[in-house]
C-alpha atoms as a PDB file:
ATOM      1  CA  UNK A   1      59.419 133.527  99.898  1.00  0.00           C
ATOM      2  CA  UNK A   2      62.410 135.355 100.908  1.00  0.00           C
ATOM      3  CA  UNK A   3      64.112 132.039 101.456  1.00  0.00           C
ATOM      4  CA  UNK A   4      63.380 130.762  98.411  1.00  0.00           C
ATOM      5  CA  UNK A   5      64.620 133.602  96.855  1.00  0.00           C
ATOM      6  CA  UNK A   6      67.807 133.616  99.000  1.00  0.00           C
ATOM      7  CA  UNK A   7      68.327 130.170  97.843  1.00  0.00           C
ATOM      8  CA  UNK A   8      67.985 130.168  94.474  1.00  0.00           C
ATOM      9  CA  UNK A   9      70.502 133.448  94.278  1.00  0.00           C
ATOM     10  CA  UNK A  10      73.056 131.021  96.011  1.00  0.00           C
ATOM     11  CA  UNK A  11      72.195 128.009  94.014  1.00  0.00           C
ATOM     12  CA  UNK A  12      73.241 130.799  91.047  1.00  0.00           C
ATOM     13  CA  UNK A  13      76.293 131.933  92.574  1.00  0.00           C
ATOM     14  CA  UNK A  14      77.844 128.775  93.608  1.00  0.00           C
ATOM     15  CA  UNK A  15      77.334 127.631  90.306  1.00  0.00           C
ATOM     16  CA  UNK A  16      79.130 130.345  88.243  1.00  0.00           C
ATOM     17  CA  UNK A  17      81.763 130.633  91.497  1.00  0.00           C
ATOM     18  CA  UNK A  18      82.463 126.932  91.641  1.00  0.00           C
ATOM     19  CA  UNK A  19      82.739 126.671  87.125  1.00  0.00           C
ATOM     20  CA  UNK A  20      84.989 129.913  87.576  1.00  0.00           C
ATOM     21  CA  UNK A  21      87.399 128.129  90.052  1.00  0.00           C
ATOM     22  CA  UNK A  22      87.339 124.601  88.632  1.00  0.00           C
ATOM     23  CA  UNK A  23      87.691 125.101  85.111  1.00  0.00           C
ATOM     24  CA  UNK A  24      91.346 127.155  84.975  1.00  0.00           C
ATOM     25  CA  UNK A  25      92.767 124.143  87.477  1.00  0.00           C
ATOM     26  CA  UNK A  26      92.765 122.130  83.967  1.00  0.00           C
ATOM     27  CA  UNK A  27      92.555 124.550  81.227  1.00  0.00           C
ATOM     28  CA  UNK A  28      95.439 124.217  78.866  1.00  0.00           C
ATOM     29  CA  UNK A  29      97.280 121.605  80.115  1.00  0.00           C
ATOM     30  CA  UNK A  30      98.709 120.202  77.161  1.00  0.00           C
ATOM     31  CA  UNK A  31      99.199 117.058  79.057  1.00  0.00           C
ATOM     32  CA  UNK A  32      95.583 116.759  80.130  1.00  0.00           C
ATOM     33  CA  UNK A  33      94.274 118.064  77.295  1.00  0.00           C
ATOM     34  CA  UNK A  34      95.673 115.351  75.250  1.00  0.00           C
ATOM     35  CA  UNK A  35      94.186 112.673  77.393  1.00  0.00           C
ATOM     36  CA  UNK A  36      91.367 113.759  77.422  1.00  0.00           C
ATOM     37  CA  UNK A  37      91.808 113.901  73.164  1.00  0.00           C
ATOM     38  CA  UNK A  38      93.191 110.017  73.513  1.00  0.00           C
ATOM     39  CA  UNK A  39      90.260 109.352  75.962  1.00  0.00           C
ATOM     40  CA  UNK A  40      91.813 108.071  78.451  1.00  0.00           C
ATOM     41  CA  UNK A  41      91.005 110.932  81.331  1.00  0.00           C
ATOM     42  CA  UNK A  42      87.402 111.982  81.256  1.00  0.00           C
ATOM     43  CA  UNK A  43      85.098 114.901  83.546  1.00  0.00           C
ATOM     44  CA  UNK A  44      83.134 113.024  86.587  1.00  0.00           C
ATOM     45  CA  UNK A  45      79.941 114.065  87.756  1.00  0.00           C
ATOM     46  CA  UNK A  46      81.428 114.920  91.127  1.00  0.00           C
ATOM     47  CA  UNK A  47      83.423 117.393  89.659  1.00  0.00           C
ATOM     48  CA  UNK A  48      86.586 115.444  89.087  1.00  0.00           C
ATOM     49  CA  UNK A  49      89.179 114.514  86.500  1.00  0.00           C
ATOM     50  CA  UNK A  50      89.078 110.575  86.446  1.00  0.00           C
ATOM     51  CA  UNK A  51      91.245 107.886  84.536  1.00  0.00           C
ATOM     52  CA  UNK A  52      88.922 106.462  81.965  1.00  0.00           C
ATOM     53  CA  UNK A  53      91.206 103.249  81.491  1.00  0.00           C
ATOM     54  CA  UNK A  54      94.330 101.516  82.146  1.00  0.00           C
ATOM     55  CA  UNK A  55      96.167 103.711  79.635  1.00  0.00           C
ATOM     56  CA  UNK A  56      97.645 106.249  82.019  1.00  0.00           C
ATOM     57  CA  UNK A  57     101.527 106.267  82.895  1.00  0.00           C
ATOM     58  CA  UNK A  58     102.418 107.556  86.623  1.00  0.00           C
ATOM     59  CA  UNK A  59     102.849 111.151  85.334  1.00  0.00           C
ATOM     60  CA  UNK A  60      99.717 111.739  84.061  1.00  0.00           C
ATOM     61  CA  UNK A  61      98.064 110.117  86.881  1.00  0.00           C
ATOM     62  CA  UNK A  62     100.033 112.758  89.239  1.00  0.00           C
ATOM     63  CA  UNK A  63      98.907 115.086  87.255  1.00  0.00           C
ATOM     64  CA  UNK A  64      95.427 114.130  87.404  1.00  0.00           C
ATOM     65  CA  UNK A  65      95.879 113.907  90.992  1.00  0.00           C
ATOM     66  CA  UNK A  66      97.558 117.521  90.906  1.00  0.00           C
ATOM     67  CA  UNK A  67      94.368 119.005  89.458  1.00  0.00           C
ATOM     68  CA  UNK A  68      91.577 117.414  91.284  1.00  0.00           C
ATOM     69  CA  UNK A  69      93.436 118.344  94.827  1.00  0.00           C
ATOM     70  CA  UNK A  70      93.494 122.159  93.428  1.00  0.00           C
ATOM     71  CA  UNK A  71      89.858 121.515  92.589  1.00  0.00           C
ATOM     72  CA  UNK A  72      89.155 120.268  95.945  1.00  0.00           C
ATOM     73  CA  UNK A  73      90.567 123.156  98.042  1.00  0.00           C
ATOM     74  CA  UNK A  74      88.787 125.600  95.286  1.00  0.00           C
ATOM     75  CA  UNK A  75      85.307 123.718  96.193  1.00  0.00           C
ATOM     76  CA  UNK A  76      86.141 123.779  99.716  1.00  0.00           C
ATOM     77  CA  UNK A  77      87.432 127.543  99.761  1.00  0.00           C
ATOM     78  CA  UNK A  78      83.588 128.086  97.771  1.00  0.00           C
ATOM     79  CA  UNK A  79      81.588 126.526 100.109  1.00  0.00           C
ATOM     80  CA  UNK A  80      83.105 128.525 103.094  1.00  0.00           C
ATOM     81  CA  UNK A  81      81.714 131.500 101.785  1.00  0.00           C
ATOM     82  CA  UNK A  82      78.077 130.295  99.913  1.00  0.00           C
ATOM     83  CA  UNK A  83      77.369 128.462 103.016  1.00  0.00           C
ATOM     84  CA  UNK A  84      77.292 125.156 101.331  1.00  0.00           C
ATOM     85  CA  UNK A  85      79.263 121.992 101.143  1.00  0.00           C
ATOM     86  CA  UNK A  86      82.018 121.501  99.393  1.00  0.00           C
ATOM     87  CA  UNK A  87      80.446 118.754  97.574  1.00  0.00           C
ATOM     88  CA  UNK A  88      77.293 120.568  96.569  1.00  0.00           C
ATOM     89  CA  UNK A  89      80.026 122.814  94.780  1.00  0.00           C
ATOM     90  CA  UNK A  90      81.629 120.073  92.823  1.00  0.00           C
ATOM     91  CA  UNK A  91      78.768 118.694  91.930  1.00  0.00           C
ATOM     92  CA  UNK A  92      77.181 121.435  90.298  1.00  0.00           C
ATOM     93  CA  UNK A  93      80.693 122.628  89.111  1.00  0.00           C
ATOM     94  CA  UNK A  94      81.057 118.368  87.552  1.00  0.00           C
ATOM     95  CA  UNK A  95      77.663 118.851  85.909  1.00  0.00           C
ATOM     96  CA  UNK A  96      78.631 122.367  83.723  1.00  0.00           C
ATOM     97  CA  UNK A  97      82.080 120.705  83.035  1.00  0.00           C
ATOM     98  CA  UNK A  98      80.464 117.837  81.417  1.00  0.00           C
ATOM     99  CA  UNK A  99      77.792 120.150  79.688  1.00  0.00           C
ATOM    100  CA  UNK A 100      81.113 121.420  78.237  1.00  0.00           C
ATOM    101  CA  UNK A 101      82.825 118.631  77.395  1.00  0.00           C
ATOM    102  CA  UNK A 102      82.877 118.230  73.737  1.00  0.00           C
ATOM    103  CA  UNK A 103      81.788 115.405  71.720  1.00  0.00           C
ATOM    104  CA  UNK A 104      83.866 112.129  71.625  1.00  0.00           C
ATOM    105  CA  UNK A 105      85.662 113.385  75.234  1.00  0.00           C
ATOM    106  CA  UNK A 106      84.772 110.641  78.304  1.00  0.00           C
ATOM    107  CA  UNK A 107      82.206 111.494  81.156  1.00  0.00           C
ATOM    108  CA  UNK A 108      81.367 110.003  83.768  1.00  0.00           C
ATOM    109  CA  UNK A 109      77.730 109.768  84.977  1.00  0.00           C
ATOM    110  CA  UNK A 110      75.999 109.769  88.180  1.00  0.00           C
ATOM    111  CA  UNK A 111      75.755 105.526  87.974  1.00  0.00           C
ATOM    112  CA  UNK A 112      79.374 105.442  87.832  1.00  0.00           C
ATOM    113  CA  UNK A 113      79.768 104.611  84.281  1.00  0.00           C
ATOM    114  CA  UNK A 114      81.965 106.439  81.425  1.00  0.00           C
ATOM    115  CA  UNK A 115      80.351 107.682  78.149  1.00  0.00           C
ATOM    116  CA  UNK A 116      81.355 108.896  75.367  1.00  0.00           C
ATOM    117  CA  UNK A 117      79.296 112.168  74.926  1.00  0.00           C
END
């Protein structure tokens, strides 16, 4: 029981931790914010910026880039000290970022395949 418990408080922490970290590496980018507007980047499940189509000049693909490598060391930094994985943290952290997403923005599911939400 104790286990369980112990589990399901770090389940809960690396959840709100791994949102907390992930969320400011894109927040008001103008730049990614508008691409995401455009749909043309979108939120992966794996916790992820992605390039929804061909419509993405070199800049904005660095930038992409840029994000998801600050992401990365955020999820790896997270897992350290939960005791996880680092991709146990992006995934939860990809799953509240596409709960957030707002409607018409690009996600990208667990098959692989973008939606509009």
């Amino acid at each position: 029981m104790k286990q369980l418990i112990r589990i399901i408080l770090t389940a809960a922490l690396v959840a709100g931790a791994a949102f907390s970290l992930a969320a400011p590496a894109s927040a008001g980018d103008p730049q990614i914010d508008a691409a995401k507007a455009q749909g043309v980047v979108g939120e992966r499940i794996d916790g992820y910026l992605g390039i929804v189509d061909g419509g993405a000049d070199a800049s904005l693909m660095r930038r992409v880039q840029d994000i998801n490598n600050k992401r990365r060391a955020a999820y790896d930094d997270l897992a350290r000290q939960t005791g996880t994985t680092p991709e146990e943290v992006a995934r939860v952290t990809g799953e509240k970022l596409i709960a957030q997403t707002s409607p018409g923005g690009y996600i990208m599911d667990a098959s692989g395949s973008w939606k509009k939400k």
